[in-house]
Protein backbone atom coordinates (compact mmCIF):
# COMPACT_ATOMS: atom_id res chain seq x y z
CA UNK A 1 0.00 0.00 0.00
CA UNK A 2 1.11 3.67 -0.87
CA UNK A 3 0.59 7.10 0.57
CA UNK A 4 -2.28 8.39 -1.82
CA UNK A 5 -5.64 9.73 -1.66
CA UNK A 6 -8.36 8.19 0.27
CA UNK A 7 -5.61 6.53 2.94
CA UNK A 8 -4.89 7.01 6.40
CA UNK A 9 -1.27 7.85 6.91
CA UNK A 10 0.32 7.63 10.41
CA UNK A 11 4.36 9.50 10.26
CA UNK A 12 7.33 9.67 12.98
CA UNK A 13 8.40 13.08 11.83
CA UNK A 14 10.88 15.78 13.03
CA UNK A 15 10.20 19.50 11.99
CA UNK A 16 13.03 22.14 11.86
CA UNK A 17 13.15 25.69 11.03
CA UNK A 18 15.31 26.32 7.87
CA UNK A 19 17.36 22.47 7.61
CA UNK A 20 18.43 19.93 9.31
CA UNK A 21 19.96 21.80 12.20
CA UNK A 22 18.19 24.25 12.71
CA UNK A 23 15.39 25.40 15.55
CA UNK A 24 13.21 22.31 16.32
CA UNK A 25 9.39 23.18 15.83
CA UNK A 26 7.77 19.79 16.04
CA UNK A 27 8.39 16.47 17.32
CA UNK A 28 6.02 13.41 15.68
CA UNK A 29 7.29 10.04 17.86
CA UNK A 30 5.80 7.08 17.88
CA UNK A 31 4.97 7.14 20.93
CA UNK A 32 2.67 10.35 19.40
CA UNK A 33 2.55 10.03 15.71
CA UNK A 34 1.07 12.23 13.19
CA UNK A 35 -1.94 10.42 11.23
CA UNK A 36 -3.72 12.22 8.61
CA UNK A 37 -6.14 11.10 5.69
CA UNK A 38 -4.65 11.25 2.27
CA UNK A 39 -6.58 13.54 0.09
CA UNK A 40 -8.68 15.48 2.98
CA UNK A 41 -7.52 19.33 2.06
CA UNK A 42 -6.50 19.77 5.74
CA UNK A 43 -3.22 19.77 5.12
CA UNK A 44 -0.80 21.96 3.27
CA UNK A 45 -0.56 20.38 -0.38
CA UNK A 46 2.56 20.65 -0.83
CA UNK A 47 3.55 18.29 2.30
CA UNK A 48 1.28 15.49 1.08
CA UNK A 49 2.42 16.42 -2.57
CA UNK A 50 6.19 15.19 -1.00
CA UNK A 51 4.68 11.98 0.57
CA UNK A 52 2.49 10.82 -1.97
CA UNK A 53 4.18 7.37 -3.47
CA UNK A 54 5.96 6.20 -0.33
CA UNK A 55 5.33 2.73 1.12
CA UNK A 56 5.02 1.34 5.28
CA UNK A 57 8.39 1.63 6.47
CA UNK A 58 9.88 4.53 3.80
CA UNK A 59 11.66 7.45 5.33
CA UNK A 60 11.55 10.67 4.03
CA UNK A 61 13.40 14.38 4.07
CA UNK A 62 12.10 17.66 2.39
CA UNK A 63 11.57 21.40 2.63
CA UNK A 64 9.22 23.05 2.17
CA UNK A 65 9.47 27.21 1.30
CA UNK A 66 7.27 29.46 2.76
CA UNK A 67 5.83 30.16 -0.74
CA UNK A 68 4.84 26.08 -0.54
CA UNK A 69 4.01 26.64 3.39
CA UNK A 70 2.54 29.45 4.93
CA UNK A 71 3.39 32.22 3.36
CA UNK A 72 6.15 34.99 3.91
CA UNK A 73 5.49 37.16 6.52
CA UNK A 74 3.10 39.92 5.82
CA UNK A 75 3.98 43.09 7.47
CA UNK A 76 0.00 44.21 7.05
CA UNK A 77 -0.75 41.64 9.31
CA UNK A 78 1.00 42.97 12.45
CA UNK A 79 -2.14 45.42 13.66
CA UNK A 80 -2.33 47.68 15.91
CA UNK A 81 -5.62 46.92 18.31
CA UNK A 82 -7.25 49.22 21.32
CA UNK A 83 -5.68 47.81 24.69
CA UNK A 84 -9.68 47.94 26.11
CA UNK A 85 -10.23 45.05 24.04
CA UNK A 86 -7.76 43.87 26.26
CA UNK A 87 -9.99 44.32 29.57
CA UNK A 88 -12.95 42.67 31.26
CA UNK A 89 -15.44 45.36 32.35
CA UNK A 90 -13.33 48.19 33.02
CA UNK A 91 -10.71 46.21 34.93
CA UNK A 92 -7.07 46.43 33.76
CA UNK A 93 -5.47 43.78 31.53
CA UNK A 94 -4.76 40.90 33.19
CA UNK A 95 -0.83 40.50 33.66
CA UNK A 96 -0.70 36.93 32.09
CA UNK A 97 -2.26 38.28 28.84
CA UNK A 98 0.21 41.23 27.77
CA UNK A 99 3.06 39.31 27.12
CA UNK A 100 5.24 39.57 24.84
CA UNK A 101 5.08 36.34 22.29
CA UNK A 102 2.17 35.28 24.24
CA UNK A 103 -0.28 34.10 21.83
CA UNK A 104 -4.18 35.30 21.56
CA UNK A 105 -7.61 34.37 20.10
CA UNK A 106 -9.32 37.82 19.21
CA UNK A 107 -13.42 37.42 18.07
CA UNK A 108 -14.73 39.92 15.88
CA UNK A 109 -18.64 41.00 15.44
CA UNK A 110 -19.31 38.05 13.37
CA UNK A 111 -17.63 35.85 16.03
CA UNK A 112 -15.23 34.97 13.47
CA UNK A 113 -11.74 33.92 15.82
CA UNK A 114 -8.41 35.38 14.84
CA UNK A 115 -5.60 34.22 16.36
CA UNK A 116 -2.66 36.62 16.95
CA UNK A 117 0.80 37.05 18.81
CA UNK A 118 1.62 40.18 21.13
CA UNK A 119 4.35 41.74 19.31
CA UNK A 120 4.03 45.06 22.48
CA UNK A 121 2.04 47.15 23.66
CA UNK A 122 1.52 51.06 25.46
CA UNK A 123 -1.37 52.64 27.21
CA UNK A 124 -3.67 53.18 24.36
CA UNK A 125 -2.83 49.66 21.91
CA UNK A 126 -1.77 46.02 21.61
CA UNK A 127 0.76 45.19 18.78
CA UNK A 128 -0.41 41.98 17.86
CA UNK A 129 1.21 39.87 14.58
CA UNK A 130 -1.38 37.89 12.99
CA UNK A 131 0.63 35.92 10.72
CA UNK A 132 0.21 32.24 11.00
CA UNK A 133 2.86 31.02 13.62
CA UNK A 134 4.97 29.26 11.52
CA UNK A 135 4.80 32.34 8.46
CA UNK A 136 8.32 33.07 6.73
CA UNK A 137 9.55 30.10 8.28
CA UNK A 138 11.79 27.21 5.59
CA UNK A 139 10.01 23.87 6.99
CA UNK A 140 12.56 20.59 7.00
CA UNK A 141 11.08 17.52 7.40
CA UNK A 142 12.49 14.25 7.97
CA UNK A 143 11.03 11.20 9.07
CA UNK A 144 9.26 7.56 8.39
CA UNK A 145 6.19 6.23 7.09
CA UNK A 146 4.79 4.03 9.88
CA UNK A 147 1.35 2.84 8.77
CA UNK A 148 -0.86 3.39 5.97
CA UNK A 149 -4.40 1.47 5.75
CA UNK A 150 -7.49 2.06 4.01
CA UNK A 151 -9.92 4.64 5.00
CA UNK A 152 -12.86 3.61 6.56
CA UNK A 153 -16.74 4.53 5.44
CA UNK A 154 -16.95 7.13 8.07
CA UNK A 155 -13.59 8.43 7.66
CA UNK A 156 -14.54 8.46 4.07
CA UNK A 157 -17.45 10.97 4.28
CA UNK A 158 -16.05 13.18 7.21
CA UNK A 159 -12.32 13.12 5.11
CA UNK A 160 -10.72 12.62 8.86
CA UNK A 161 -9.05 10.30 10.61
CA UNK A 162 -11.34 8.79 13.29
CA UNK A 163 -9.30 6.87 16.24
CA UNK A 164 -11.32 3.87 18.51
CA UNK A 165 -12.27 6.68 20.92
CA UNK A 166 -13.22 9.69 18.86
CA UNK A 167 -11.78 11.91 16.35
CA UNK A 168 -8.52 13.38 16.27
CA UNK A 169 -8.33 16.02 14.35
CA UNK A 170 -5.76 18.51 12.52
CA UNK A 171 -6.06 21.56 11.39
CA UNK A 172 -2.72 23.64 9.91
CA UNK A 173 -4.90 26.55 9.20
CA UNK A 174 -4.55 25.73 5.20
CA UNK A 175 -8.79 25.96 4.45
């Protein structure tokens, strides 16, 4: 069996920032592996694009650019935002939100979630980067196919991966 649409995949990966030495960003064991289905648009294109073809047992090492990832970082992204949206009822912010690198979920009208990173702040506004995390960022990957099987009915029609106990989802933020 091969990695290709309508499979359920299950990786030991490593993922580094810019090649094989550099900054670790994510650690797939076995103990943990990643499983995704084949084919399910969750996940970036270009990363199954680099799998499909490979058998139980294959290991594998790419990179992907941020122009195959998520993007290059967009400097009309980092906004500036009132500090009151900051506060509950009056009360100052609380100290474990306004930190620097800390990252947010902001809601607007619509209730439409954004999710951000404080960049700073002052009296009157947050500075907060809503890039996706991993934006401008070369991802390496290197790692091993562990399983692949046939997706089941259910996991056919939802396009997820659906473990004994429930689902286990993933979501890179590619939609």
């Amino acid at each position: 069996m091969i990695v290709e649409e309508h499979n359920v995949v299950t990786l030991s990966y490593e993922l580094r920032n810019d090649g094989p030495e550099g900054e670790i960003l994510e650690i797939m064991n076995v103990h943990y592996p990643f499983k995704f289905f084949c084919g399910g648009d969750q996940l970036l294109p270009a990363f199954e694009e680099q799998l499909r073809g490979l058998e139980e047992g294959d290991s594998f090492e790419f990179v992907l650019s941020p122009s195959l990832a998520y993007g290059e970082l967009d400097p009309e992204q980092v906004l500036e935002v009132p500090r009151g949206l900051f506060e509950e009822e009056g009360e100052a912010p609380m100290e474990n939100v306004l930190i620097e690198g800390n990252f947010i979920v902001l809601s607007d009208e619509e209730g439409e979630d954004f999710h951000g990173r404080i960049v700073s702040w002052d009296d009157e506004n947050v500075k907060v980067d809503f890039n996706h995390a991993m934006a401008g960022k070369t991802l390496h990957f290197k790692g091993v196919v562990l399983n692949i099987r046939k997706a089941s009915v259910d996991e056919l029609i939802r396009k997820q991966v659906l473990e004994e106990d429930g689902v286990r989802g993933w979501d890179w933020g590619v939609n």
